[in-house]
Protein backbone atom coordinates (compact mmCIF):
# COMPACT_ATOMS: atom_id res chain seq x y z
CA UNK A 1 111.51 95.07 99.19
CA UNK A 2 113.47 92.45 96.70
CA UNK A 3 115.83 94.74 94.02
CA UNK A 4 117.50 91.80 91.78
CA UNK A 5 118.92 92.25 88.52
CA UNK A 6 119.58 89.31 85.82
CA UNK A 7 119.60 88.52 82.17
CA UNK A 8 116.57 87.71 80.24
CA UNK A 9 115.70 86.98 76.45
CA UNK A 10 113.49 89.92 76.11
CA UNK A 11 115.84 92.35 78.07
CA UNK A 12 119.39 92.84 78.78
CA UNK A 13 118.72 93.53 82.40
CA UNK A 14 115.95 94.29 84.57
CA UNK A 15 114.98 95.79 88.15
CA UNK A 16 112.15 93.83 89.88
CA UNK A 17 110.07 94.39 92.64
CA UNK A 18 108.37 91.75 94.61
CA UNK A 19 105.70 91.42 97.28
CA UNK A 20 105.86 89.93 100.42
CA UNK A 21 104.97 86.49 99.13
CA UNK A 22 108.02 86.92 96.60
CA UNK A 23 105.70 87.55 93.67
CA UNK A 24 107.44 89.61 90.54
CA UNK A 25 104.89 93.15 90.96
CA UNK A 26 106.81 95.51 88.33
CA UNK A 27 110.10 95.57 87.02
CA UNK A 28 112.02 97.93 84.91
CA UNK A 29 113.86 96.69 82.03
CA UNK A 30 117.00 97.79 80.76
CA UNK A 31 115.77 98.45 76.98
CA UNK A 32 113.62 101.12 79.01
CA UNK A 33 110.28 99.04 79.16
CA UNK A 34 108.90 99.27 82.33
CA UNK A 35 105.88 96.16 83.00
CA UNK A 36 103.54 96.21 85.89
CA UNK A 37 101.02 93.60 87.47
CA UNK A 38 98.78 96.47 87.97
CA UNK A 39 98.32 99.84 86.50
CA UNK A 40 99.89 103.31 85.89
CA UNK A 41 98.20 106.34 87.16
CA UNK A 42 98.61 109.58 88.04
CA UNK A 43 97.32 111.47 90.97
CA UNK A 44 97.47 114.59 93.18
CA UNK A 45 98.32 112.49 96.19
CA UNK A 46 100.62 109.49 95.80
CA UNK A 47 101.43 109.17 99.57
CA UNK A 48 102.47 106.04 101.12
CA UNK A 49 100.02 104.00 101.85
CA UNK A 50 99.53 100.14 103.48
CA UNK A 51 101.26 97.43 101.54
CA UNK A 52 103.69 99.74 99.60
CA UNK A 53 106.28 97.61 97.75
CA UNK A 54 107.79 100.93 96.85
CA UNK A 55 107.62 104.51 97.66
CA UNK A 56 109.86 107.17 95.91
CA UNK A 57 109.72 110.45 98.23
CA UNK A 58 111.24 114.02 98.39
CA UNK A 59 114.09 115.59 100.16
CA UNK A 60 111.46 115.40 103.20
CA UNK A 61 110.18 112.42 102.73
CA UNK A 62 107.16 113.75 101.03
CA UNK A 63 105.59 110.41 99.19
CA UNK A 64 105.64 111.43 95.49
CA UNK A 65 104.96 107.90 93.40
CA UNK A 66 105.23 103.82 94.45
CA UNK A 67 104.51 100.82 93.62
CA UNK A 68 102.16 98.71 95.79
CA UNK A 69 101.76 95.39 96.10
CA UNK A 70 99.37 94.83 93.43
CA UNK A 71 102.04 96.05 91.34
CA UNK A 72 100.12 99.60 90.39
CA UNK A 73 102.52 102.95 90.13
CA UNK A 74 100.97 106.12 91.17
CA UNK A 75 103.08 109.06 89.57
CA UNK A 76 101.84 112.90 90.77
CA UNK A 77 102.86 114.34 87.45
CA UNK A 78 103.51 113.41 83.96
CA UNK A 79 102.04 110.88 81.89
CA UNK A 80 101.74 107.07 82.37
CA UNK A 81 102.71 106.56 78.39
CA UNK A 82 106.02 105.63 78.27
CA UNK A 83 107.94 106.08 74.57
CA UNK A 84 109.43 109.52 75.60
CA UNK A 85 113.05 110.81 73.78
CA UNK A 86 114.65 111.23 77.01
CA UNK A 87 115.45 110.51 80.62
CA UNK A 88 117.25 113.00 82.33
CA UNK A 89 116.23 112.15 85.82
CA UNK A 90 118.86 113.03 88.47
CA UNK A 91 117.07 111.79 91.77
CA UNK A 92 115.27 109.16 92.45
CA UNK A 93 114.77 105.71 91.15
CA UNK A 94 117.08 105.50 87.87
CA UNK A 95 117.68 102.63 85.21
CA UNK A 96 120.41 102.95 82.79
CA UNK A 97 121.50 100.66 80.20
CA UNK A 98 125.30 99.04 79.65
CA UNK A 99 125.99 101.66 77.89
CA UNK A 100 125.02 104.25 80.73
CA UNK A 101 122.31 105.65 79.17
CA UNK A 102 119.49 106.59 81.45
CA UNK A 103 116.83 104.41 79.67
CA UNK A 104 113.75 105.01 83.05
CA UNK A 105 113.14 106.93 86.02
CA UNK A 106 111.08 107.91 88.50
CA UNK A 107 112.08 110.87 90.07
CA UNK A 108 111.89 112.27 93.58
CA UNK A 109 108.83 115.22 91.71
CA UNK A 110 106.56 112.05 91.17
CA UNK A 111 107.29 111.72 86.95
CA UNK A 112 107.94 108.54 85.71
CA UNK A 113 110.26 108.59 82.40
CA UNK A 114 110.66 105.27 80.01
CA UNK A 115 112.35 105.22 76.71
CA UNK A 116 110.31 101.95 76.10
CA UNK A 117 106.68 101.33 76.63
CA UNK A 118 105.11 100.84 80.17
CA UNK A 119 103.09 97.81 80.08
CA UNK A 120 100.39 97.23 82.33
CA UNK A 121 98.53 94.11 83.66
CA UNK A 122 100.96 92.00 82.75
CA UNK A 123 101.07 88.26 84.12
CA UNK A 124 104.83 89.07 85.68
């Protein structure tokens, strides 16, 4: 897995993730969008499976939400709708802003949090 973070027009900053063939799958932008090649869905069992880009687990390594290489995120709770009030993640994968503001998450109990939209099937 590829983390990089740099400047765009649309975004101040941004977290990608890339495939083995170096192709942008999802990223996570610092406004709090979060885009995906694929799609967002939830599900009882999120465990790691072949061709995982990335795999957010518990304390013992429990698979609760990733990202595969077709750039879909499987969350086992929450909602894949994005605009919520607040991220107050405190494990796991966490964005935060310039300001430090914690702006998207997805936290080791398999939610995903984005102050922005998540956009799916994008052309990354």
């Amino acid at each position: 897995m590829i983390i990089e973070i740099y400047k765009t027009f649309f975004e101040l900053g941004r977290v990608t993730y890339r495939d083995a063939s170096d192709n942008v799958v999802a990223w996570f932008g610092s406004a709090g969008n979060i885009a995906l090649k694929g799609t967002c869905y939830v599900s009882a069992n999120c465990a790691m499976g072949a061709g995982n880009a990335l795999t957010i687990a518990t304390d013992s390594d429990d698979a609760v939400a990733f990202i595969d290489n077709d750039g879909n995120l499987c969350v086992q709770s929450g909602d894949c709708l994005g605009f919520a009030s607040l991220c107050s993640s405190t494990t796991g994968l966490i964005v935060k802003d310039s300001a430090d503001t914690q702006v998207s998450s997805l936290s080791d109990n398999g939610d995903v949090c984005a102050l922005g939209g998540i956009y799916e099937n994008q052309v990354l």
